[in-house]
N, C-alpha and C. Protein backbone atom coordinates (compact mmCIF):
# COMPACT_ATOMS: atom_id res chain seq x y z
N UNK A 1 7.30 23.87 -27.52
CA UNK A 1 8.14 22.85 -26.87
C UNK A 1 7.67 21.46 -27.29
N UNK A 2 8.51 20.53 -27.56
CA UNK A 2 7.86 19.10 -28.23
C UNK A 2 7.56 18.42 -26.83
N UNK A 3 7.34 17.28 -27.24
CA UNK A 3 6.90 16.38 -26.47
C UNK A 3 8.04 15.57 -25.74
N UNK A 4 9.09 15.93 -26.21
CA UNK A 4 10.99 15.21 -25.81
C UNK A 4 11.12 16.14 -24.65
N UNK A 5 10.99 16.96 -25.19
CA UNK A 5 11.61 18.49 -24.18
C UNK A 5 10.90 18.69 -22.87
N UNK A 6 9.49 18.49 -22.81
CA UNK A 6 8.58 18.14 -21.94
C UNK A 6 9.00 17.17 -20.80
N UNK A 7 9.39 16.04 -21.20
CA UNK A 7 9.47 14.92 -20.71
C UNK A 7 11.03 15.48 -19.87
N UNK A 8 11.80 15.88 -20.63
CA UNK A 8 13.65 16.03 -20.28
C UNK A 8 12.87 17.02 -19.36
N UNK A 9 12.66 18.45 -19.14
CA UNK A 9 12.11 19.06 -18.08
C UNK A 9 11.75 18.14 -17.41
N UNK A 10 10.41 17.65 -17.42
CA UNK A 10 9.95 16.97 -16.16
C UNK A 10 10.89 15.91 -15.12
N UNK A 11 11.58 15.37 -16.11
CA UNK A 11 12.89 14.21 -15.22
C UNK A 11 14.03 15.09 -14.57
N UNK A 12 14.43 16.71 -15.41
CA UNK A 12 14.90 17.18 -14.36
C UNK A 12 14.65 17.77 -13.53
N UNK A 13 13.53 18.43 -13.14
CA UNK A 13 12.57 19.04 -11.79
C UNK A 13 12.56 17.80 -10.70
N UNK A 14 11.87 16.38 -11.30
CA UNK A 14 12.13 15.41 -10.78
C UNK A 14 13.62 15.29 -9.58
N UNK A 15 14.38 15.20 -10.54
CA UNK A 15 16.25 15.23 -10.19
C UNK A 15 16.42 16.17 -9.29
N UNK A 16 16.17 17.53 -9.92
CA UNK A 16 16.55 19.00 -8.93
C UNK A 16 15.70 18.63 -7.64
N UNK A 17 14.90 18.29 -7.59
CA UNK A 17 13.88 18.33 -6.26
C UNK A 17 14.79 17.43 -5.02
N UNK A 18 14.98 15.88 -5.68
CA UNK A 18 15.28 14.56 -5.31
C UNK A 18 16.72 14.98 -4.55
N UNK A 19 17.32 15.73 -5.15
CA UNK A 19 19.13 16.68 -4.95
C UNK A 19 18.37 17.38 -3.56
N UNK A 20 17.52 18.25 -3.80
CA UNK A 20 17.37 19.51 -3.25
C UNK A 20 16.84 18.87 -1.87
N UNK A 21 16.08 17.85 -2.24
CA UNK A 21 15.82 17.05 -0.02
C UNK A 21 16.95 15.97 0.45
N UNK A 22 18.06 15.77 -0.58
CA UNK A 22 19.24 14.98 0.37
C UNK A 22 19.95 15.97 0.60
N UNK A 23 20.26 17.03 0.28
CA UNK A 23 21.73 17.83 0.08
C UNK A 23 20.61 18.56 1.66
N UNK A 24 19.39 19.13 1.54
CA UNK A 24 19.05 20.05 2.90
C UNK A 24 18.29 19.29 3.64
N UNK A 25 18.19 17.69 3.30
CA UNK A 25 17.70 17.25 4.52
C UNK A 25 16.34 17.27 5.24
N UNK A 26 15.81 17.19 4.21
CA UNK A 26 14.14 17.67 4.52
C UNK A 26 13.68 16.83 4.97
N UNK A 27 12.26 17.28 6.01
CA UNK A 27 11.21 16.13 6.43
C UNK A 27 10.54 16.28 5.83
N UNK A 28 9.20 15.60 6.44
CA UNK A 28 7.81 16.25 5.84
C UNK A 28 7.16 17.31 6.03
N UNK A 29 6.78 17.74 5.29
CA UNK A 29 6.30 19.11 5.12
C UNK A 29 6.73 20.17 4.97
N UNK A 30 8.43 20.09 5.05
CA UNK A 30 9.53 20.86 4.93
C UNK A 30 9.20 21.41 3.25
N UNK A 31 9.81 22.85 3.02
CA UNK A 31 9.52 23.68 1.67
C UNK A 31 10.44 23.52 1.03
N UNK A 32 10.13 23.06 -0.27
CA UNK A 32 10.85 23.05 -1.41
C UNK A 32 11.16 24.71 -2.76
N UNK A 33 12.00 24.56 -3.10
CA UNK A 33 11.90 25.66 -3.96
C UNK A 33 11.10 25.81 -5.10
N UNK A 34 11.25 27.15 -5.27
CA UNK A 34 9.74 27.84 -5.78
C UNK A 34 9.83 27.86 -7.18
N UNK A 35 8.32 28.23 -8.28
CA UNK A 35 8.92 27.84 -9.50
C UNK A 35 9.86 28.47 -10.57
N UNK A 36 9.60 29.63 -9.39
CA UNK A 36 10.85 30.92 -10.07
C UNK A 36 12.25 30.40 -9.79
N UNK A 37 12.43 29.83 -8.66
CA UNK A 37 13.87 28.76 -8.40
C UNK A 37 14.03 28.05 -9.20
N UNK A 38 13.40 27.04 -9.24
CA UNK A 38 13.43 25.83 -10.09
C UNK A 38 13.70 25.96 -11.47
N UNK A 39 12.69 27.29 -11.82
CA UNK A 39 13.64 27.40 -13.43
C UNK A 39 14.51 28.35 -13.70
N UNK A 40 14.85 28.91 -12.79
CA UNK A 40 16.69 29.59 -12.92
C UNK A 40 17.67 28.29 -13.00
N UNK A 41 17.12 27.41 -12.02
CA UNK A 41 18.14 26.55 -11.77
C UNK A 41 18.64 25.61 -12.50
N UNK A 42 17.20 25.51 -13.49
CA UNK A 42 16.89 24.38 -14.66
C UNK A 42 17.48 25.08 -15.72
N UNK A 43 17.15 26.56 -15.91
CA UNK A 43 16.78 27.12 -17.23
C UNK A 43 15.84 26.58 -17.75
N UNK A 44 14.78 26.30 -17.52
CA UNK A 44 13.76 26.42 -17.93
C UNK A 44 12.54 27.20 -17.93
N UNK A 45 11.70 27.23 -18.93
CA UNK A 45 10.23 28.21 -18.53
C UNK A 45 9.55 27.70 -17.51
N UNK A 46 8.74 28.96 -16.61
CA UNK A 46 7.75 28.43 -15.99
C UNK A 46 6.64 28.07 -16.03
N UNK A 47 6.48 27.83 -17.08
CA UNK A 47 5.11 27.38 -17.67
C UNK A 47 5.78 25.81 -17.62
N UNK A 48 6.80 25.22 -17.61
CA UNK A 48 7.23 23.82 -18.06
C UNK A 48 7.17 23.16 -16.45
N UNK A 49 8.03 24.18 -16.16
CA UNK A 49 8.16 23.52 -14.37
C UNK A 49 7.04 23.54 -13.49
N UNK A 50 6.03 24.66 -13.66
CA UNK A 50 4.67 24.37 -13.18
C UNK A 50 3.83 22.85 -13.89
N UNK A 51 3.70 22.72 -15.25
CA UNK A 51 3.28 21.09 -15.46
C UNK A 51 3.92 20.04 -14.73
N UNK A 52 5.67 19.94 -14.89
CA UNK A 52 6.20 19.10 -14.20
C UNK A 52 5.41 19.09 -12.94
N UNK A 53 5.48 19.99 -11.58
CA UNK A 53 5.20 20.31 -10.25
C UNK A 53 4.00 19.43 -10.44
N UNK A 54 3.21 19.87 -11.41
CA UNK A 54 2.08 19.41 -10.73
C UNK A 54 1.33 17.64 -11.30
N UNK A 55 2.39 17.52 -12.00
CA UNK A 55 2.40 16.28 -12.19
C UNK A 55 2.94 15.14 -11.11
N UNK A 56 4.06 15.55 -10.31
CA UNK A 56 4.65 15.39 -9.33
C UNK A 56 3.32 15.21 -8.35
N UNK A 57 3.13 16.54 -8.00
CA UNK A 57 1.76 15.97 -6.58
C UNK A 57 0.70 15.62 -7.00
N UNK A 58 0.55 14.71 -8.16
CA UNK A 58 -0.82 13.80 -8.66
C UNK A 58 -0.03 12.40 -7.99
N UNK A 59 1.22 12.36 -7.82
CA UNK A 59 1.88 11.21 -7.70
C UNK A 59 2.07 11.00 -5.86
N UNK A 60 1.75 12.25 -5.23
CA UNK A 60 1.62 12.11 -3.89
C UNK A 60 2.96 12.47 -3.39
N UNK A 61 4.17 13.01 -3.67
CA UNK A 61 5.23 13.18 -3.33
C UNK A 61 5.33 14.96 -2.94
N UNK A 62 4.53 16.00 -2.99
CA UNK A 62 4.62 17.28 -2.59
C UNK A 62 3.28 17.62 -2.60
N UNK A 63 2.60 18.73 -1.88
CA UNK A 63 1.60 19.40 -2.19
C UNK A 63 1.65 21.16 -2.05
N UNK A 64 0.80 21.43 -3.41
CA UNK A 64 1.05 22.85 -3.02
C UNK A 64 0.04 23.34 -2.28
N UNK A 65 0.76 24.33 -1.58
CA UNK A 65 -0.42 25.34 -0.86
C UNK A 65 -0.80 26.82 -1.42
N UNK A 66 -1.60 27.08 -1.69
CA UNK A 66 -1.86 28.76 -2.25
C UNK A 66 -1.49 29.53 -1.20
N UNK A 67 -0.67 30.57 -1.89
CA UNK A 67 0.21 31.53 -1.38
C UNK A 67 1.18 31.35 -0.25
N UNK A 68 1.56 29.75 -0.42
CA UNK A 68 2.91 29.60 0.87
C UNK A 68 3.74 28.87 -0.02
N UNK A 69 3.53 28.21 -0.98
CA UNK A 69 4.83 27.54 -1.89
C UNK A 69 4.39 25.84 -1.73
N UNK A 70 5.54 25.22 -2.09
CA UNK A 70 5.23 23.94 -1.93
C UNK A 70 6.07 23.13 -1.33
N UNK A 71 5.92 21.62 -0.96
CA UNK A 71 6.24 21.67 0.32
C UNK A 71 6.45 19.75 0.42
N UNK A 72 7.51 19.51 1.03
CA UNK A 72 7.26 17.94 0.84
C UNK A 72 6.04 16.92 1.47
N UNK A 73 5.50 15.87 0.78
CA UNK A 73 4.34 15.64 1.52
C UNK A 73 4.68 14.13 2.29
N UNK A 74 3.65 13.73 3.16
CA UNK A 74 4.20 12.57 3.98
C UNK A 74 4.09 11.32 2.76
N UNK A 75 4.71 10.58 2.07
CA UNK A 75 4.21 10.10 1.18
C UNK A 75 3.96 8.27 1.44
N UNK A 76 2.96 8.14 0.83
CA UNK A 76 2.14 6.69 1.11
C UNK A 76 2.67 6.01 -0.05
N UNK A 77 2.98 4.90 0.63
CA UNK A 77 3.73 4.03 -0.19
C UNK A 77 2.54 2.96 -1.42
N UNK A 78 3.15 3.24 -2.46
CA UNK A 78 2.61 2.77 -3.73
C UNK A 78 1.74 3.16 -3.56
N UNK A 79 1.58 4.63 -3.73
CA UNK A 79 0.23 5.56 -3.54
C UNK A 79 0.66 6.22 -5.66
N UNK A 80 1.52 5.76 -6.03
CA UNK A 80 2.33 5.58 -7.52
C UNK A 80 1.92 5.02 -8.14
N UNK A 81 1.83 3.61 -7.49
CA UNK A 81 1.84 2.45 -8.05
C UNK A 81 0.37 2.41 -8.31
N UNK A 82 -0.45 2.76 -7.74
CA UNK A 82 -2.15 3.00 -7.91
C UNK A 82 -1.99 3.81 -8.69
N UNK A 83 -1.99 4.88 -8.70
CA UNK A 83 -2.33 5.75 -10.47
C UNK A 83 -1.75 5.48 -11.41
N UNK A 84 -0.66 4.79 -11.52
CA UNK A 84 -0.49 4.48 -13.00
C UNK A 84 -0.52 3.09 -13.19
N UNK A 85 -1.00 1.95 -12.10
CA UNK A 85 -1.47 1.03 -12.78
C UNK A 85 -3.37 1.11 -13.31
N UNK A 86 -3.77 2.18 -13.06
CA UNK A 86 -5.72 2.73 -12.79
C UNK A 86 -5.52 3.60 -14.19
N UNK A 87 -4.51 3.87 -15.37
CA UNK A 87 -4.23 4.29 -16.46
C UNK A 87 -4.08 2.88 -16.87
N UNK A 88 -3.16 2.29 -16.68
CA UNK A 88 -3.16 0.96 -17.89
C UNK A 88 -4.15 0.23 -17.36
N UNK A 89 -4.55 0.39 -16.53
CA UNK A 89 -5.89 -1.10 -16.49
C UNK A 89 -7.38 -0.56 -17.34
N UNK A 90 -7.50 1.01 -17.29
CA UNK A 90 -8.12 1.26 -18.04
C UNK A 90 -7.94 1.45 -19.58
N UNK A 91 -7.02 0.92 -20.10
CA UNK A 91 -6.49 0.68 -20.82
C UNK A 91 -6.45 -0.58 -21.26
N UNK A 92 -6.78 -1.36 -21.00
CA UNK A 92 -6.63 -2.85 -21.30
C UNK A 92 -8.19 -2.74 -22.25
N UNK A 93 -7.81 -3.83 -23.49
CA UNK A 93 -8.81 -3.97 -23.85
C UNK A 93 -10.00 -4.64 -23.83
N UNK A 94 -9.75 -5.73 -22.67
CA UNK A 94 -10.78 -6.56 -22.51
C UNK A 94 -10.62 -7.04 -21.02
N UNK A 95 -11.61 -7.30 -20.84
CA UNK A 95 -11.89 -7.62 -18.96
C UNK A 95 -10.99 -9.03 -19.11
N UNK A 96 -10.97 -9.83 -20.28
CA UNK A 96 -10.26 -11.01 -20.20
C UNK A 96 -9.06 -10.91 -19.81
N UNK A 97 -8.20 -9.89 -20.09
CA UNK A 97 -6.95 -9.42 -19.39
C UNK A 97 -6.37 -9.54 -18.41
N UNK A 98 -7.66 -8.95 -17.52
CA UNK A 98 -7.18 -8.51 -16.24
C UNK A 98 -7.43 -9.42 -15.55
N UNK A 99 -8.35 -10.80 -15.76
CA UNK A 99 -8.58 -11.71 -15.24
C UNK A 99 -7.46 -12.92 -15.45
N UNK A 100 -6.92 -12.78 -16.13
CA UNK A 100 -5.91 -13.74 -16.65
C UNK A 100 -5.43 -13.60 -15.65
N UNK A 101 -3.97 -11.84 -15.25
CA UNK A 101 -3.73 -11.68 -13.98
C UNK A 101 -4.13 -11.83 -13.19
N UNK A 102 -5.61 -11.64 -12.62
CA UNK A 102 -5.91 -12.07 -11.15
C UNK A 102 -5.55 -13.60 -10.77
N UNK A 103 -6.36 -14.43 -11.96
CA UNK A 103 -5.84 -15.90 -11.64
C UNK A 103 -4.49 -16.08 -10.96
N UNK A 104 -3.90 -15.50 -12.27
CA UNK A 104 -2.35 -15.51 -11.92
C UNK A 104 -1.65 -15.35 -10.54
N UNK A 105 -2.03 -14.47 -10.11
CA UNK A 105 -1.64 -14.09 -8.81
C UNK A 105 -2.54 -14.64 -7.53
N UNK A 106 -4.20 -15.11 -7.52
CA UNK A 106 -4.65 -15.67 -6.93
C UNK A 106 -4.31 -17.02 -6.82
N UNK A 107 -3.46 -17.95 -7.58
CA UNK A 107 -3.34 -19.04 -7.61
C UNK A 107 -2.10 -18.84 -6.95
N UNK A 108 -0.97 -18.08 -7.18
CA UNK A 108 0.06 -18.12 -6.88
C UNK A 108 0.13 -18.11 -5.17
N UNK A 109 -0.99 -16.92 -4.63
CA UNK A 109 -0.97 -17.14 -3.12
C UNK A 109 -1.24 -18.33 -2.76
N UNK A 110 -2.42 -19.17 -3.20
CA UNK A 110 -2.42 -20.58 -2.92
C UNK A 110 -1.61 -21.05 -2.71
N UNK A 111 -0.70 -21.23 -3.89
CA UNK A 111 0.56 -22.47 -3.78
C UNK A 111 1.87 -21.49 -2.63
N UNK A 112 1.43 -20.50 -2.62
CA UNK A 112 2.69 -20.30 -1.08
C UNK A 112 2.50 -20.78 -0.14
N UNK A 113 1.25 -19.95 0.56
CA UNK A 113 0.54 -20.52 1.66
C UNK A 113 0.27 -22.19 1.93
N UNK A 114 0.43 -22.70 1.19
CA UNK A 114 -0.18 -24.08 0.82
C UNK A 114 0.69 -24.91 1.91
N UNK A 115 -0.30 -25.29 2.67
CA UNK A 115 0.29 -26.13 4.31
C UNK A 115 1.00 -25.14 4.99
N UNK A 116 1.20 -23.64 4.70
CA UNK A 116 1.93 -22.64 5.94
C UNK A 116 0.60 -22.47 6.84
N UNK A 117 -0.07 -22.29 6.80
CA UNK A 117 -1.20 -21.47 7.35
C UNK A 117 -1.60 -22.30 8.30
N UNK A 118 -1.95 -21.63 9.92
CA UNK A 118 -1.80 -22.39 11.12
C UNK A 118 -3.62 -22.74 11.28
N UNK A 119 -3.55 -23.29 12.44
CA UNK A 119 -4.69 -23.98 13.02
C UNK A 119 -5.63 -23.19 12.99
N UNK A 120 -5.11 -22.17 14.10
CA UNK A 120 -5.94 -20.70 14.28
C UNK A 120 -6.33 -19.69 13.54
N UNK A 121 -5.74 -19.94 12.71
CA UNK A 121 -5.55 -18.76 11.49
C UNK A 121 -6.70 -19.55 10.44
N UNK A 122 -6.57 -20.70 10.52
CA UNK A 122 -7.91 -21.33 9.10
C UNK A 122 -8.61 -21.36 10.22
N UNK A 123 -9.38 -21.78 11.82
CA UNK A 123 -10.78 -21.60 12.25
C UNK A 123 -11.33 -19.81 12.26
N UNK A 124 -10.12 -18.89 12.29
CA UNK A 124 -10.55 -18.16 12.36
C UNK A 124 -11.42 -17.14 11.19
N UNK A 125 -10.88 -17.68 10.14
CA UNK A 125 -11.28 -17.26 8.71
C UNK A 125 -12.46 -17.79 8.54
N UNK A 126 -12.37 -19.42 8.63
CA UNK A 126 -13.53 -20.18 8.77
C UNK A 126 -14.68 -19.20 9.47
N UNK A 127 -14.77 -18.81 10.61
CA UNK A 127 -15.82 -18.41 11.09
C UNK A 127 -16.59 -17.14 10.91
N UNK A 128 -15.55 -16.48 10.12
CA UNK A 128 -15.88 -14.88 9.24
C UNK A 128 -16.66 -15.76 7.61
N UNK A 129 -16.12 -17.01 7.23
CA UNK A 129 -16.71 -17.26 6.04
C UNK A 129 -18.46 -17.71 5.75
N UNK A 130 -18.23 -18.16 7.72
CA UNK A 130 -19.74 -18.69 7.31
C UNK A 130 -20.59 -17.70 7.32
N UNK A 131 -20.48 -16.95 7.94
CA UNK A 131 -21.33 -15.30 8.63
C UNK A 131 -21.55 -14.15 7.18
N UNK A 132 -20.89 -14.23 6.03
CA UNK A 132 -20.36 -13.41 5.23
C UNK A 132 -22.00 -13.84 3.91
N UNK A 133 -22.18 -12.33 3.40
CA UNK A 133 -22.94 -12.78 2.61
C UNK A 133 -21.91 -13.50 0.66
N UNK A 134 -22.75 -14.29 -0.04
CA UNK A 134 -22.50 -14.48 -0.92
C UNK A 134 -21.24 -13.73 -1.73
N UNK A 135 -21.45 -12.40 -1.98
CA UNK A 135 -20.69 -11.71 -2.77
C UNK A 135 -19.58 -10.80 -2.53
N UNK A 136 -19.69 -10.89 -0.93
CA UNK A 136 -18.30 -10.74 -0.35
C UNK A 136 -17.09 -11.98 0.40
N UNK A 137 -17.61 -12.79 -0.40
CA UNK A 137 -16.45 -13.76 0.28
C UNK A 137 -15.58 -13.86 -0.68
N UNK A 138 -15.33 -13.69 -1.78
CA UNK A 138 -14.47 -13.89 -2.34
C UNK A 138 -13.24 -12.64 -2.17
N UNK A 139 -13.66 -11.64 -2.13
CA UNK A 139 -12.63 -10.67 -2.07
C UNK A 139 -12.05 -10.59 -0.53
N UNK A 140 -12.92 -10.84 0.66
CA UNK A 140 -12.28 -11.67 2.08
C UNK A 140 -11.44 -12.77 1.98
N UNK A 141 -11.26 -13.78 1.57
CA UNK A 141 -11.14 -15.06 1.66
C UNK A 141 -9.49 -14.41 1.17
N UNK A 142 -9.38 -13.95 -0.08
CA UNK A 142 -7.82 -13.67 -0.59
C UNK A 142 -7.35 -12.14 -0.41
N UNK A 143 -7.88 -11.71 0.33
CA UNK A 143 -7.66 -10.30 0.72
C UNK A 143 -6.51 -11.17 2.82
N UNK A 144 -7.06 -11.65 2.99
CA UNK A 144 -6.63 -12.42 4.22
C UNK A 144 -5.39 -13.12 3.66
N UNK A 145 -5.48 -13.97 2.46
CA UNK A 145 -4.44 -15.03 2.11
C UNK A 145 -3.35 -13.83 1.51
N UNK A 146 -3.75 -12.67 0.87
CA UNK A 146 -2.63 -11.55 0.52
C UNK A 146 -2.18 -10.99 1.63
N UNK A 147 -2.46 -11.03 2.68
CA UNK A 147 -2.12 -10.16 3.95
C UNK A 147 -1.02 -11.20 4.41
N UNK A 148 -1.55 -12.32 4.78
CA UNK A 148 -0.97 -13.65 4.90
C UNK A 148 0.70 -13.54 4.61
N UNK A 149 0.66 -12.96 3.17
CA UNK A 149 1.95 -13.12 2.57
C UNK A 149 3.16 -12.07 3.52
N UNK A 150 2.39 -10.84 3.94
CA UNK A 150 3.19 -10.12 4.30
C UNK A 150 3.69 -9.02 3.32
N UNK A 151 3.50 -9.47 1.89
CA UNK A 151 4.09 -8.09 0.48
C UNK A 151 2.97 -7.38 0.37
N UNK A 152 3.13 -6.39 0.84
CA UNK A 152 2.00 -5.56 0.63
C UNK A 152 2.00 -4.74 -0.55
N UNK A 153 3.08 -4.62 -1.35
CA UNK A 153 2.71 -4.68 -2.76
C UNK A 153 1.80 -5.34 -3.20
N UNK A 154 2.16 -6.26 -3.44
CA UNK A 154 1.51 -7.48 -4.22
C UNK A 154 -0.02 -7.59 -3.33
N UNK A 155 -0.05 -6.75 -1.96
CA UNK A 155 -1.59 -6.77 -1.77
C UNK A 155 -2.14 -5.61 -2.78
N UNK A 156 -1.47 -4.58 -2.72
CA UNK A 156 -2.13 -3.55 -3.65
C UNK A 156 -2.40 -3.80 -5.16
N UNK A 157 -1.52 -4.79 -5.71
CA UNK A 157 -1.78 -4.68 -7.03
C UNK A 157 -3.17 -5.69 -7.07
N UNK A 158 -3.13 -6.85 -6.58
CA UNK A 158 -4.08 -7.40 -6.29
C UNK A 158 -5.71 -6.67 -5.98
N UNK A 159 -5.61 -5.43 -5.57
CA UNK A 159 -6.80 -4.71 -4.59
C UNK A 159 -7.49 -4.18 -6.03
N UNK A 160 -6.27 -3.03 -6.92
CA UNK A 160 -6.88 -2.77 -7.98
C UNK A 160 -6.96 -3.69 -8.81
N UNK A 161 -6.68 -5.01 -9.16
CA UNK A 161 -7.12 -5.54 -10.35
C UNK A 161 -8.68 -6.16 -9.51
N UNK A 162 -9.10 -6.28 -8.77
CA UNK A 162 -10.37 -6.64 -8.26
C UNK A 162 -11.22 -5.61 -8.35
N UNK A 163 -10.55 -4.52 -7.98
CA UNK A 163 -11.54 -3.39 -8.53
C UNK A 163 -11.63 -2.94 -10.04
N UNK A 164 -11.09 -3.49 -10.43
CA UNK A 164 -11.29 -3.36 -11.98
C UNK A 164 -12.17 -4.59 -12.63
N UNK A 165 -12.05 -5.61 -11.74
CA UNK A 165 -12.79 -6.48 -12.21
C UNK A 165 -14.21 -6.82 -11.32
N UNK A 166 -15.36 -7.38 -12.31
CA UNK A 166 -16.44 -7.96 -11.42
C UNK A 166 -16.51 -9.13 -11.92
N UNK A 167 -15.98 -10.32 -11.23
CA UNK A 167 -16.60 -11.89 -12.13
C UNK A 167 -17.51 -11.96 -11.18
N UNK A 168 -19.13 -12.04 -12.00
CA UNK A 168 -20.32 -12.72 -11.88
C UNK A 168 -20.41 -14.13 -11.02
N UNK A 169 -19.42 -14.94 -12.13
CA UNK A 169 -19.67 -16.25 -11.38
C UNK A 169 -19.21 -16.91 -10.43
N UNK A 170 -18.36 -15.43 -9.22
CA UNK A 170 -17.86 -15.88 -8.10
C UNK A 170 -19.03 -15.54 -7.49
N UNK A 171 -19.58 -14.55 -7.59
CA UNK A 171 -21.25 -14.32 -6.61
C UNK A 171 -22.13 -15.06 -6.58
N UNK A 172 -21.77 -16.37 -8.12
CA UNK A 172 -22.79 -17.43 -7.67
C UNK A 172 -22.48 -18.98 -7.13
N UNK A 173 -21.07 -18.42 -6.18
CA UNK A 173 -20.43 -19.56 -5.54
C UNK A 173 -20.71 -19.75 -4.38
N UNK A 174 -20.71 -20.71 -3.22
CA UNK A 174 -21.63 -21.18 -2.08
C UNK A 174 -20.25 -20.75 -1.21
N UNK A 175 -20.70 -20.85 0.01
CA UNK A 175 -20.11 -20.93 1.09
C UNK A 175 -19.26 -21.70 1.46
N UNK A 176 -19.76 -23.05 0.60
CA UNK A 176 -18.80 -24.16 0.78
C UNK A 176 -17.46 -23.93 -0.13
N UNK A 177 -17.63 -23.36 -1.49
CA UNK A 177 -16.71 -23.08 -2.48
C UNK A 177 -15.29 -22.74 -1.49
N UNK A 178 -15.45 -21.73 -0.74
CA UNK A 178 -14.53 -20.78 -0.15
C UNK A 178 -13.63 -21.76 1.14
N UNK A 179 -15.24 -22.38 1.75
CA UNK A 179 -14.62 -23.35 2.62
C UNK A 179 -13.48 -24.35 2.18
N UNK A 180 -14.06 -24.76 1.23
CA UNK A 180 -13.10 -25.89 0.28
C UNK A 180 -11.50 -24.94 -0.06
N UNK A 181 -11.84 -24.22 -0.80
CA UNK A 181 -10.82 -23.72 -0.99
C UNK A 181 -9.35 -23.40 0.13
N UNK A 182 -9.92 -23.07 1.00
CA UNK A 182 -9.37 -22.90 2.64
C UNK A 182 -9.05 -24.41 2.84
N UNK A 183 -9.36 -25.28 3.28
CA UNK A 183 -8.90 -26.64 3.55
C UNK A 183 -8.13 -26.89 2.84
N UNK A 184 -8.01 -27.18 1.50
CA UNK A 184 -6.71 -27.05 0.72
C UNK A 184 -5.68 -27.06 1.16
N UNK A 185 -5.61 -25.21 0.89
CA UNK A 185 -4.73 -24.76 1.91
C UNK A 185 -4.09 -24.69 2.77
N UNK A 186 -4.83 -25.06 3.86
CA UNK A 186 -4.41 -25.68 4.93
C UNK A 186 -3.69 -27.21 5.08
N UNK A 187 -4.41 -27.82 3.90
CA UNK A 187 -3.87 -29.45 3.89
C UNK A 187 -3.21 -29.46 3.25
N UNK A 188 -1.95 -28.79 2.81
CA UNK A 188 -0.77 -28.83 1.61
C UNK A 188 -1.62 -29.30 0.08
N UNK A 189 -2.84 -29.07 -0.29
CA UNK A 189 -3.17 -29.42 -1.47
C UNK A 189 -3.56 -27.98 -2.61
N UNK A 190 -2.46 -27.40 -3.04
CA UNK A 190 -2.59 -26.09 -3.20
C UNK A 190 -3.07 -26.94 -5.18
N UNK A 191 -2.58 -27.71 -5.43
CA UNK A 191 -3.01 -28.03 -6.83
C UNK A 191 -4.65 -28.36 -6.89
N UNK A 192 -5.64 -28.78 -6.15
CA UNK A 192 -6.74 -29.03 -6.04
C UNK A 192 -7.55 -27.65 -5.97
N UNK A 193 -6.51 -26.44 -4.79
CA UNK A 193 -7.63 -25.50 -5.06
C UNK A 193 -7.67 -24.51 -6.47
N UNK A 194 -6.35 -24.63 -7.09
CA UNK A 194 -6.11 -24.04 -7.89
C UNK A 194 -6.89 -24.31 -8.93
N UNK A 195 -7.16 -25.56 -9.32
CA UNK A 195 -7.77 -26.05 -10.26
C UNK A 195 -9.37 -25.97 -10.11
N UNK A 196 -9.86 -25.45 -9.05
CA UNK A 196 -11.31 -25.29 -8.94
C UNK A 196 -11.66 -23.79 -8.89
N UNK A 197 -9.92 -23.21 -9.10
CA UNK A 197 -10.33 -21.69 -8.90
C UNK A 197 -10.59 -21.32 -10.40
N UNK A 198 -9.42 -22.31 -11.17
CA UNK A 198 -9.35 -21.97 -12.58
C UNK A 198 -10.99 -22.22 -13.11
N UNK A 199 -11.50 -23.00 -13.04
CA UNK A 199 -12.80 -23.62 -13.19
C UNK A 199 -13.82 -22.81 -13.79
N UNK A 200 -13.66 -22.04 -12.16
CA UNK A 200 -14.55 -20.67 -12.31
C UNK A 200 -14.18 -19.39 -13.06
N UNK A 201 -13.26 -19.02 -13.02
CA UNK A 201 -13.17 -18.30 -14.11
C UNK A 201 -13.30 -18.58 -15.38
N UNK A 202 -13.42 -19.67 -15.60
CA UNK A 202 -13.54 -19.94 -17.15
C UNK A 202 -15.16 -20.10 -17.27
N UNK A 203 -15.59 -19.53 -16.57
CA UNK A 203 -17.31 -19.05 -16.41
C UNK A 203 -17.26 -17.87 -16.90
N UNK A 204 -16.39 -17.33 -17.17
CA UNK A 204 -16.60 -15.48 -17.19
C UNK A 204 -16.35 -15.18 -18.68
């Protein structure tokens, strides 16, 4: 079987499945058909529709059980979007990459937030920043400003490119760095923090 044919199977197991929980209405955990079904239904081998299957629940959308069949699973959102962005990030050829993006998107929360963010909301950060050692404030400080936003996408993609990355020369930034950065923020001056965020990365 080539590598075309592979793929056309897998998008229609995909399809047949996607048919097979609107047309009967499935919840979670509800049983899907079996791989002797699936490839009558396909015409396909079962050697093809078992790869498909189980390519499928690497993706979090079914799990099988030994000797009961398989079965729809409760599925976690951009629980997708993590394994196949944890393939291309390992994939990238240089840490410079992935840092480009982080900027990218760390600066960008800045300039949203920039004068939204209330009274209570900067003393309260404030007072987790001073307490915090060195090398966890940076991933606090915009882990809060991504929550902030409310897209919790854009928190996840954010989560793995930090875990893909280690910049050094945020661990050798002060307490005040973070503070500063936060006032900004708070004071509609999202171009000041941006430019001291860029700074530091160009340490790396």
């Amino acid at each position: 079987m080539t590598k075309d044919t592979k793929s056309k199977v897998y998008q229609e197991v995909l399809e047949e499945i996607r048919n097979y929980i609107v047309d009967h209405q499935l919840q979670d955990g509800d049983r899907l058909p079996s791989e002797r079904e699936l490839a009558e239904q396909l015409n396909a081998g079962r050697s093809s529709v078992r790869e498909a299957l189980r390519a499928i629940e690497l993706l979090g959308l079914i799990e099988t059980r030994h000797g009961e069949g398989t079965f729809l699973r409760s599925y976690q959102p951009y629980y997708s979007v993590e394994i196949l962005s944890t393939f291309i990030l390992q994939e990238t050829r240089s840490q410079k990459e992935v840092l480009q993006l982080k900027l990218l998107l760390e600066s960008q929360v800045l300039s949203n937030l920039s004068g939204q963010i209330s009274m209570d909301f900067y003393k309260k950060l404030l007072s987790v920043i001073v307490e915090l050692p060195k090398e966890k404030l940076h991933t606090f400080l915009f882990t809060e400003l991504f929550k902030a936003t409310g897209n919790r996408l854009l928190i996840k993609i954010w989560h793995l490119l930090e875990g893909f990355s280690n910049p050094i020369s945020f661990e050798l930034q002060n307490h005040s760095f973070y503070e500063q950065l936060l006032f900004w923020v708070k004071e509609n001056k999202a171009e000041s923090a941006i430019e001291a965020l860029e700074k530091v990365y160009t340490l790396e």
